[in-house]
C-alpha atoms as a PDB file:
ATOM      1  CA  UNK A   1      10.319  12.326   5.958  1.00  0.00           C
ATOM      2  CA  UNK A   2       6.619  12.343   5.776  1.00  0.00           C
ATOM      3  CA  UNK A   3       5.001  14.322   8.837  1.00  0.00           C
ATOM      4  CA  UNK A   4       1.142  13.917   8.605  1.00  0.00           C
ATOM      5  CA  UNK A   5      -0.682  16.739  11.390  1.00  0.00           C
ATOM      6  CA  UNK A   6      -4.490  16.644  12.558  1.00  0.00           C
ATOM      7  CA  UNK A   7      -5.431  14.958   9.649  1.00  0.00           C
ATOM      8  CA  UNK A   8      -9.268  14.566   8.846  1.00  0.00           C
ATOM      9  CA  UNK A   9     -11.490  13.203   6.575  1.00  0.00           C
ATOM     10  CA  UNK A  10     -15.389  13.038   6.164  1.00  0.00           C
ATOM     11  CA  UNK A  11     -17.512  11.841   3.213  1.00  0.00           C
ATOM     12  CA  UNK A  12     -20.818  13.867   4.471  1.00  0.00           C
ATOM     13  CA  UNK A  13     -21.405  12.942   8.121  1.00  0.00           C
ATOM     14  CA  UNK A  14     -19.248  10.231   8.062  1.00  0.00           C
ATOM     15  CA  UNK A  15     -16.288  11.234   9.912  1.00  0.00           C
ATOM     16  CA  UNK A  16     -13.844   8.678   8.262  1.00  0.00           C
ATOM     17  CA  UNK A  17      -9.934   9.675  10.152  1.00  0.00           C
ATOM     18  CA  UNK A  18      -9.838  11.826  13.224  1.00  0.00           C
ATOM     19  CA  UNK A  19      -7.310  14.037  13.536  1.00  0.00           C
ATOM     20  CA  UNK A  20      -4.403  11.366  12.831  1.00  0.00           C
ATOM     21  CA  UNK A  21      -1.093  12.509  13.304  1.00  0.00           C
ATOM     22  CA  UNK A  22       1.712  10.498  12.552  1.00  0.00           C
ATOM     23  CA  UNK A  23       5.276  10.494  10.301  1.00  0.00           C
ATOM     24  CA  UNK A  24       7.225   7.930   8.457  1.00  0.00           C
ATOM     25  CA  UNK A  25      11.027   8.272   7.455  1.00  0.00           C
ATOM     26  CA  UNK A  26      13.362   7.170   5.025  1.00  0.00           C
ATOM     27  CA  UNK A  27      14.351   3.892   4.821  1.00  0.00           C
ATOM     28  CA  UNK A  28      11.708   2.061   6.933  1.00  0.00           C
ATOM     29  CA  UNK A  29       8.622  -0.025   5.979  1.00  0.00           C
ATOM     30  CA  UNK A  30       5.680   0.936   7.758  1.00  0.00           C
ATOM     31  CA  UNK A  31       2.735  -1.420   8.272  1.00  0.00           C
ATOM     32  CA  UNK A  32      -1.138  -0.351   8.920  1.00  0.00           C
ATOM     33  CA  UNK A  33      -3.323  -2.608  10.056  1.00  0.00           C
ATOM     34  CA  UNK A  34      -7.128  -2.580  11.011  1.00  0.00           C
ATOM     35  CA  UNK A  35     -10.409  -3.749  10.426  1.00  0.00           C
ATOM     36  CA  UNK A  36     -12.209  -3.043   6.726  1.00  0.00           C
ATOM     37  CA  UNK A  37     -13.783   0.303   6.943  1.00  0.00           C
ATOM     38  CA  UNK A  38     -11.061   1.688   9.865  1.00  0.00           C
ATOM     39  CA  UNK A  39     -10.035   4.083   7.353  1.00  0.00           C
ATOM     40  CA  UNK A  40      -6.394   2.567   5.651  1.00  0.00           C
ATOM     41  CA  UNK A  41      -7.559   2.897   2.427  1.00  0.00           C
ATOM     42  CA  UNK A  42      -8.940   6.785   2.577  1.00  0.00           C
ATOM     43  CA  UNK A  43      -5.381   7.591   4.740  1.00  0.00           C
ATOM     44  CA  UNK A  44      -3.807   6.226   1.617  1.00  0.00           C
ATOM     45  CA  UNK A  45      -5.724   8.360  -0.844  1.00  0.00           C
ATOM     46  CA  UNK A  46      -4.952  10.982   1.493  1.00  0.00           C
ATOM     47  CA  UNK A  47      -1.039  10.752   0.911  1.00  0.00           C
ATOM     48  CA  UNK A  48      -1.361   9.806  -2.442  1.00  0.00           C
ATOM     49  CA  UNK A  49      -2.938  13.614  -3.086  1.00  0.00           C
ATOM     50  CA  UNK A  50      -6.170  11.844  -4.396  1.00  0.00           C
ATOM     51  CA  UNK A  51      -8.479  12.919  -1.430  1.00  0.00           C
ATOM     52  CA  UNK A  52      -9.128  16.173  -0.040  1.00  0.00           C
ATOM     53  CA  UNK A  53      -8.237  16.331   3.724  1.00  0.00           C
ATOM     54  CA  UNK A  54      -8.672  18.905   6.733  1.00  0.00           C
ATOM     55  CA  UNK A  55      -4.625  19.228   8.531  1.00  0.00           C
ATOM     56  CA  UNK A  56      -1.488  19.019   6.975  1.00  0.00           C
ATOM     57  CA  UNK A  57       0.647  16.935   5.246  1.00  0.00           C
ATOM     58  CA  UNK A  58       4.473  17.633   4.983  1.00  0.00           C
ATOM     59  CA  UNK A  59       7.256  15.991   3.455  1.00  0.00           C
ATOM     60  CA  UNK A  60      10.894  16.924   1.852  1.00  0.00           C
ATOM     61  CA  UNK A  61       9.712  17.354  -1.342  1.00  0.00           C
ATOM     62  CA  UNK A  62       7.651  20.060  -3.111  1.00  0.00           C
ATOM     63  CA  UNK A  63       4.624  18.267  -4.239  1.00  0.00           C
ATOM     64  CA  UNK A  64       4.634  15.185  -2.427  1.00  0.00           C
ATOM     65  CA  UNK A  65       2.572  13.450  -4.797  1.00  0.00           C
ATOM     66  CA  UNK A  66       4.868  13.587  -7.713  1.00  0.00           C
ATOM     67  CA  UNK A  67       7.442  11.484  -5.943  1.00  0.00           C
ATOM     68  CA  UNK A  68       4.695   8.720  -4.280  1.00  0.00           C
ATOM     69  CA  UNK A  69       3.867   5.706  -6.386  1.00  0.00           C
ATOM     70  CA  UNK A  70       0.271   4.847  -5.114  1.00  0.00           C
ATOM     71  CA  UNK A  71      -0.584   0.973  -5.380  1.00  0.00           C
ATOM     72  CA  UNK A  72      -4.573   0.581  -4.962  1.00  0.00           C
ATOM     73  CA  UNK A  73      -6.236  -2.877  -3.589  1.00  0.00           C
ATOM     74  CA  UNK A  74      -8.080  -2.771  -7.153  1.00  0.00           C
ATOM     75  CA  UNK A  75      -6.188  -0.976  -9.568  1.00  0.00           C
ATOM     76  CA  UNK A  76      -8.118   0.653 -13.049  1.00  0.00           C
ATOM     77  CA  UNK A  77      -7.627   0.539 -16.362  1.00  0.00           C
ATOM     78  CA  UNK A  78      -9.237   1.704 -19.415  1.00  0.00           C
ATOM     79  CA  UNK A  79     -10.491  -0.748 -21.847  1.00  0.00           C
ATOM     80  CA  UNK A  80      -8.121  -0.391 -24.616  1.00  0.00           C
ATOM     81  CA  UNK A  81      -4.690  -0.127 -23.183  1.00  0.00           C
ATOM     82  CA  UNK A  82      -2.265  -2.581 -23.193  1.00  0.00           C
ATOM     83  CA  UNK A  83       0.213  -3.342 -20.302  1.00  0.00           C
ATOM     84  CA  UNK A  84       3.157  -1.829 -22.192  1.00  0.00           C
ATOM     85  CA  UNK A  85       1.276   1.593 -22.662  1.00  0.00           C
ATOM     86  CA  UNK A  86      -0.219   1.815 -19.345  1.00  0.00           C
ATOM     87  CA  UNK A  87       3.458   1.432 -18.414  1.00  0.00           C
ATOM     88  CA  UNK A  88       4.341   4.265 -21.020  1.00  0.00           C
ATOM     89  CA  UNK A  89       1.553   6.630 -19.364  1.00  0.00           C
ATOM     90  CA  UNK A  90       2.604   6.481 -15.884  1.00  0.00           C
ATOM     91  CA  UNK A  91       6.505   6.653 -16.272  1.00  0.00           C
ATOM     92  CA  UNK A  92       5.561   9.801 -18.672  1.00  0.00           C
ATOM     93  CA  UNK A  93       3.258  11.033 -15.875  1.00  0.00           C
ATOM     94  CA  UNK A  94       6.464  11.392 -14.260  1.00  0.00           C
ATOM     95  CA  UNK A  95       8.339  13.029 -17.077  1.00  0.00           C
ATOM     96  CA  UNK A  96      10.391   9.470 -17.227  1.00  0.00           C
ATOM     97  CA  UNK A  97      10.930   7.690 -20.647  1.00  0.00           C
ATOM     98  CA  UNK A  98      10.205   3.265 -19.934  1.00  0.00           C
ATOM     99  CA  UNK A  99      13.422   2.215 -20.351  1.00  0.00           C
ATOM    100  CA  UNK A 100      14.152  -1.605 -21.043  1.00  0.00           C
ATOM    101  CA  UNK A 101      10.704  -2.786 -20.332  1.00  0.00           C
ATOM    102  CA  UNK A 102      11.204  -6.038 -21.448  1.00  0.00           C
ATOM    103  CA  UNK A 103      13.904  -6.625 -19.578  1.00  0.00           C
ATOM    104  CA  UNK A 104      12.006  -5.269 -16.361  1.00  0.00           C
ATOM    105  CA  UNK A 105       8.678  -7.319 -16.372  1.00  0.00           C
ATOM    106  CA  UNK A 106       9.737  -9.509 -13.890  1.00  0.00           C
ATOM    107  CA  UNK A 107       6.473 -11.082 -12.916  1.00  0.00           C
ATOM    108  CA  UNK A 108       6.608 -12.010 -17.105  1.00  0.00           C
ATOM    109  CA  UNK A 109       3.080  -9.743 -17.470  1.00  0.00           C
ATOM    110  CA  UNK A 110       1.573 -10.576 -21.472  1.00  0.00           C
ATOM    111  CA  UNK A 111       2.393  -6.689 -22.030  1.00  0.00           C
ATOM    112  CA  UNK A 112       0.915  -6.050 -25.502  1.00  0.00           C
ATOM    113  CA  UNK A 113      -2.356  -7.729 -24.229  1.00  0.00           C
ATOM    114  CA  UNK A 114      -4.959  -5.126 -23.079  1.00  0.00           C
ATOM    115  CA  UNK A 115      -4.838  -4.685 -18.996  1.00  0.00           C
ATOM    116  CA  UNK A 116      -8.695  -4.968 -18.790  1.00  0.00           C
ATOM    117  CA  UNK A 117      -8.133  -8.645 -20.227  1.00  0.00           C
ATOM    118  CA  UNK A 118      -5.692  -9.187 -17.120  1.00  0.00           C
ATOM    119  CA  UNK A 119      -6.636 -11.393 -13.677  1.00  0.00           C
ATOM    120  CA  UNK A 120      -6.272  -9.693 -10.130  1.00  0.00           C
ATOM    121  CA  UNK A 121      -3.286 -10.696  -9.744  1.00  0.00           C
ATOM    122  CA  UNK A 122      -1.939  -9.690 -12.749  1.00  0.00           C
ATOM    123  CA  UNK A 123      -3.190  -6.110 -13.167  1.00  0.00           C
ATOM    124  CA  UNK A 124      -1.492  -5.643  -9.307  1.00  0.00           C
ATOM    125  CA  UNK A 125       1.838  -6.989 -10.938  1.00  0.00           C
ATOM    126  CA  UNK A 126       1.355  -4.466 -13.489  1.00  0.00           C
ATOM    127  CA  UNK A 127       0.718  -1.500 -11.465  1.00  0.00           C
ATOM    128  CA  UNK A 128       3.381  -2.411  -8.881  1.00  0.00           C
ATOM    129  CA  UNK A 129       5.632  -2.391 -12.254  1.00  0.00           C
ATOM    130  CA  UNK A 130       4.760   0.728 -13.636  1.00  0.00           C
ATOM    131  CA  UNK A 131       5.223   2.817 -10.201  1.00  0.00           C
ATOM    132  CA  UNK A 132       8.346   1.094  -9.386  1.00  0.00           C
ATOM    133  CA  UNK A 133       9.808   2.179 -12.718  1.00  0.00           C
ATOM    134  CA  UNK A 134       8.264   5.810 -12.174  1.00  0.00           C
ATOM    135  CA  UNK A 135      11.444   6.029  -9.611  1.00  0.00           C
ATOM    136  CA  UNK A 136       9.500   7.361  -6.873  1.00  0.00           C
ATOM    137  CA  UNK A 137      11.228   7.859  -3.528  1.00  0.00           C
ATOM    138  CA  UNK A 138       8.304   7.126  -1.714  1.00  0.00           C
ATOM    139  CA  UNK A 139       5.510   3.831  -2.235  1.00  0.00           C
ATOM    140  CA  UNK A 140       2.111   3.408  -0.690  1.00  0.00           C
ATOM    141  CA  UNK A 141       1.113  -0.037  -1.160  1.00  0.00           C
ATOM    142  CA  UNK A 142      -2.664  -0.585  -0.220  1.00  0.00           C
ATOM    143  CA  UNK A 143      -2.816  -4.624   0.014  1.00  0.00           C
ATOM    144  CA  UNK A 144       0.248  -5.872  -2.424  1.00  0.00           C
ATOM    145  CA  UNK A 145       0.194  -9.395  -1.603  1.00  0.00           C
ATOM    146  CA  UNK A 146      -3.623  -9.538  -2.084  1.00  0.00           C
ATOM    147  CA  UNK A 147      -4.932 -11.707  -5.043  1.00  0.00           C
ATOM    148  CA  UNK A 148      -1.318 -12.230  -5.983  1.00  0.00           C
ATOM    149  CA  UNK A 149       0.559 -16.005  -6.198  1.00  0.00           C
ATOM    150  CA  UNK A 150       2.809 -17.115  -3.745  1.00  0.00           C
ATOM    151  CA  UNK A 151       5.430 -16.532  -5.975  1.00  0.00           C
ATOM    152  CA  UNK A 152       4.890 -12.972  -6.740  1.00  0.00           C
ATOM    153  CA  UNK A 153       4.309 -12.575  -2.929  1.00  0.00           C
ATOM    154  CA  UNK A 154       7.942 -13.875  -2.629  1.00  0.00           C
ATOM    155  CA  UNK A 155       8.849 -11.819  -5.136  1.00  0.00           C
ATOM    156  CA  UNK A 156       6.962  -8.579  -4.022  1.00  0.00           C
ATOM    157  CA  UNK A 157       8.804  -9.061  -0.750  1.00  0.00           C
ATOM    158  CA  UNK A 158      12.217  -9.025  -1.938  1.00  0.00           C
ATOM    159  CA  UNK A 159      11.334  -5.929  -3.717  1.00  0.00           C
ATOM    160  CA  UNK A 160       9.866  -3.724  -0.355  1.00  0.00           C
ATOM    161  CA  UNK A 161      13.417  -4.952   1.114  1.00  0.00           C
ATOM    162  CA  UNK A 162      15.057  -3.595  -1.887  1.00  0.00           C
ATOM    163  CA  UNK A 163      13.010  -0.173  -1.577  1.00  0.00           C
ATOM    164  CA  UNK A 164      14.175   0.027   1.802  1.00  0.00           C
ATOM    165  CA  UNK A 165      17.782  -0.334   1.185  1.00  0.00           C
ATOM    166  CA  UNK A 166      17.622   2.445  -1.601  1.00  0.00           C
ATOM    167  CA  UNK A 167      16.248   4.474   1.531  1.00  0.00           C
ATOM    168  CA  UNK A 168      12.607   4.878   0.258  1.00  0.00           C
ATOM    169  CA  UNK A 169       9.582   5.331   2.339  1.00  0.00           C
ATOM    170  CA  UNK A 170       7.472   2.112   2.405  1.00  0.00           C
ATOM    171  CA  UNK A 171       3.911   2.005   3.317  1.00  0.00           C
ATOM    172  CA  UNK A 172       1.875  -0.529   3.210  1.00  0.00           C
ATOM    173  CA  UNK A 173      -0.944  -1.984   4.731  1.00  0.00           C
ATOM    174  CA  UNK A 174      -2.230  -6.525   4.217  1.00  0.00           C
ATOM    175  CA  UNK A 175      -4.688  -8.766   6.139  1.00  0.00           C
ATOM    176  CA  UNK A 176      -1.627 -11.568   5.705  1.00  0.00           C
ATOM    177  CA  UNK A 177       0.115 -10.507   9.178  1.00  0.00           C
ATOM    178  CA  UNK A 178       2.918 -12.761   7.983  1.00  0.00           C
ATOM    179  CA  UNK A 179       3.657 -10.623   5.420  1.00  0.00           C
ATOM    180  CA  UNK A 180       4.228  -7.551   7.785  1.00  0.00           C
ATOM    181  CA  UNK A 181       6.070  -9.556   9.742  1.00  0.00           C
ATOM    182  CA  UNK A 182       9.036 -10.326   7.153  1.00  0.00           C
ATOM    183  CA  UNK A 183       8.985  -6.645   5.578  1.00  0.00           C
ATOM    184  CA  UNK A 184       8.063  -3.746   8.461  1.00  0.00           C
ATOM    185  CA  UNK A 185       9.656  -2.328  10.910  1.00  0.00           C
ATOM    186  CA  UNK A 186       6.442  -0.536  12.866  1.00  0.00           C
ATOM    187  CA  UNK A 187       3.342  -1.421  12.499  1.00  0.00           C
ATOM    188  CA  UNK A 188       0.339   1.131  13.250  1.00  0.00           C
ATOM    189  CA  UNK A 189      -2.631  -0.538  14.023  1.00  0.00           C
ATOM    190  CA  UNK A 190      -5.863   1.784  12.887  1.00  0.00           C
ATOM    191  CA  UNK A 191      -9.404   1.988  14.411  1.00  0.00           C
ATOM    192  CA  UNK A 192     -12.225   3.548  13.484  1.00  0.00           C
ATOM    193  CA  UNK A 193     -10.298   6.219  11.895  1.00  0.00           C
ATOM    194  CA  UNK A 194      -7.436   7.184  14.870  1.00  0.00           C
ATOM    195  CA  UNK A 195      -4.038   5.112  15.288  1.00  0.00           C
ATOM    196  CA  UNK A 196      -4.306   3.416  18.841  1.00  0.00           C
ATOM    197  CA  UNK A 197      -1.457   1.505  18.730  1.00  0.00           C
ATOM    198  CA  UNK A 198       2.486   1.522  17.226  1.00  0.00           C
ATOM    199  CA  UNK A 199       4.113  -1.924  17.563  1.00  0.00           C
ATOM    200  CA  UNK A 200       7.540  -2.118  16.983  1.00  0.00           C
ATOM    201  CA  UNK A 201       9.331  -5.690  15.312  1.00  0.00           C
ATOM    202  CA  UNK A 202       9.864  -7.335  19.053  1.00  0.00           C
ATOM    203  CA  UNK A 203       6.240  -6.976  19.396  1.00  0.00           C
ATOM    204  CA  UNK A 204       4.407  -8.229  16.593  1.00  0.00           C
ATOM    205  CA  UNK A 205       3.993 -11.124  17.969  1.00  0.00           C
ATOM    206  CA  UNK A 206       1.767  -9.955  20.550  1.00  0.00           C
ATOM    207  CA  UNK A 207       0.013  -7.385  18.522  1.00  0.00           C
ATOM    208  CA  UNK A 208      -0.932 -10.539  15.939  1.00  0.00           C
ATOM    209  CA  UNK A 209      -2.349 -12.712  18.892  1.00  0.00           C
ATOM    210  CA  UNK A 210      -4.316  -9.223  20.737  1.00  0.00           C
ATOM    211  CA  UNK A 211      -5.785  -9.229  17.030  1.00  0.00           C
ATOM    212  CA  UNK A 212      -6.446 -12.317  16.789  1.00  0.00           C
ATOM    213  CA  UNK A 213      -8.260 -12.750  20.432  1.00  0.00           C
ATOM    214  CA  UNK A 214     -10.080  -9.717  19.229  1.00  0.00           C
ATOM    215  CA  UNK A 215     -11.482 -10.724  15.919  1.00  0.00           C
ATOM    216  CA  UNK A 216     -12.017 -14.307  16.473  1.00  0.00           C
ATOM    217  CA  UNK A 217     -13.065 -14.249  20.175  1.00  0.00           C
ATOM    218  CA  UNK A 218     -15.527 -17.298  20.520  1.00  0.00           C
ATOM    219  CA  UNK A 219     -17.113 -16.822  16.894  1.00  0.00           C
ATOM    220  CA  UNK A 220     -15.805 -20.226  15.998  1.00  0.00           C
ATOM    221  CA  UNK A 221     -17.479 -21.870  18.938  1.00  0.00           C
ATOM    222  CA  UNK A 222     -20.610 -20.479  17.702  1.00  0.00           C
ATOM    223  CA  UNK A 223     -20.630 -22.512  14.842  1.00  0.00           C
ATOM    224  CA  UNK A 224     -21.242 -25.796  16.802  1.00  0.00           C
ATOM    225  CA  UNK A 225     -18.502 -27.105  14.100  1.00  0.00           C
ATOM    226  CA  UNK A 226     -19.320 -31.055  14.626  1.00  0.00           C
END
C-alpha cells in the first residue's frame, strides 16, 4: 500500500497540491483526472521521489522509489543512446540484468537506433518497456495512451490488466476517459491541486458526463458553427 499524508507542493508562491491525502493498494488501477495545470503531473513526480514535497509519503517498501517505474507524458533521452541501452541503463538502475530483450519488444521498437531519432509514440513504447522489465511492484503512468497508435493503446491496456493481476499498484492518469473506463477501478478527479472527488466503476459514467457539462458548457455554441 501507498498512504500519501498532507502532501504539499509549491514552486515559489505557487501553491501547486494542498495538503492531498490519499492511498492506493495492491492490485487496483487508479485513475486521476483533471484539468492541465490541476497538479497530476507534479503528484506524480511526487511519488516517483523526483520532487521535493512538504507531508509524508508511506508505502511497504523501504525506499519507495526503487520499486516505482515512473512513465512521464514526454519521456528524455540523451542524444546518443540507442533503445537497447537505454533499456540496459534502467534495468541496471535497478540492479536487474535485460534479459531476452528481443524477445520482449513487443511494440517491435528499432532498438539499436538512437531513442532521440524515435516519434512520440515510440519513445513512450520504449520507456513503458524499459520500466516494465525493471520488475517494479508499483507503475505511475502519466498519460500512456497519449501520442501512441490504437494498437499500442490496445496493447498498453492488456498490459495495466496484466499489472493488476500480478497485484501491482497502477496509477495512471489520460484525457481519453475511455481508456479509464476499461482499466481503473477508482478514479480521483483533481482540482486545482486537492482531490474533490473519488468515483468508483458504477459511476464513471456520471463523473464523464459532470466533466463533460463542465468543460464544454456552451463553448461550442459560441462558435456560431454554420
Amino acid at each position: 500500500m501507498i498512504k500519501i499524508e498532507n502532501l504539499s507542493k509549491a514552486y515559489g508562491s505557487k501553491q501547486v497540491l494542498k495538503n492531498v491525502n490519499i492511498s492506493f493498494e495492491k492490485g487496483k488501477v487508479y485513475g486521476i483526472v483533471g484539468e492541465n495545470g490541476s497538479g497530476k503531473t507534479t503528484f506524480f513526480k511526487c511519488i516517483a521521489g523526483l520532487e521535493r514535497y512538504s507531508g509524508n509519503v508511506s508505502s511497504d517498501f523501504d525506499n519507495l522509489k526503487n520499486h516505482t517505474g515512473f512513465l512521464q507524458t514526454e519521456p528524455f533521452y540523451f542524444s546518443k543512446i540507442t533503445g537497447r541501452e537505454f533499456i540496459q541503463l534502467l534495468c541496471s538502475a535497478r540492479g536487474k540484468q535485460a534479459i531476452a530483450t528481443d524477445q520482449r519488444n513487443i511494440f517491435d521498437l528499432p532498438l539499436d537506433q538512437y531513442a532521440s531519432t524515435y516519434s512520440t509514440g515510440m519513445k513512450k513504447k520504449l520507456a513503458l518497456t524499459a520500466i516494465l522489465m525493471q520488475t517494479n511492484e508499483c507503475f505511475v503512468l502519466d498519460e500512456p495512451f497519449n501520442g501512441v497508435d490504437i494498437h499500442s493503446n490496445i496493447i498498453i491496456t492488456d498490459i495495466i490488466r496484466k499489472l493488476k493481476e500480478l497485484n501491482k499498484t497502477i496509477i495512471i492518469s489520460s484525457h481519453i476517459f475511455a481508456t479509464l473506463n476499461d482499466t481503473c477501478d477508482e478514479i480521483h478527479l483533481l482540482k486545482e491541486g486537492v482531490f474533490v472527488k473519488k468515483v468508483c466503476r458504477e459511476e464513471f459514467g456520471i463523473l464523464e458526463q459532470e466533466m463533460k457539462d463542465f468543460t464544454i458548457g456552451n463553448k461550442i455554441d459560441k462558435l456560431m458553427l454554420t
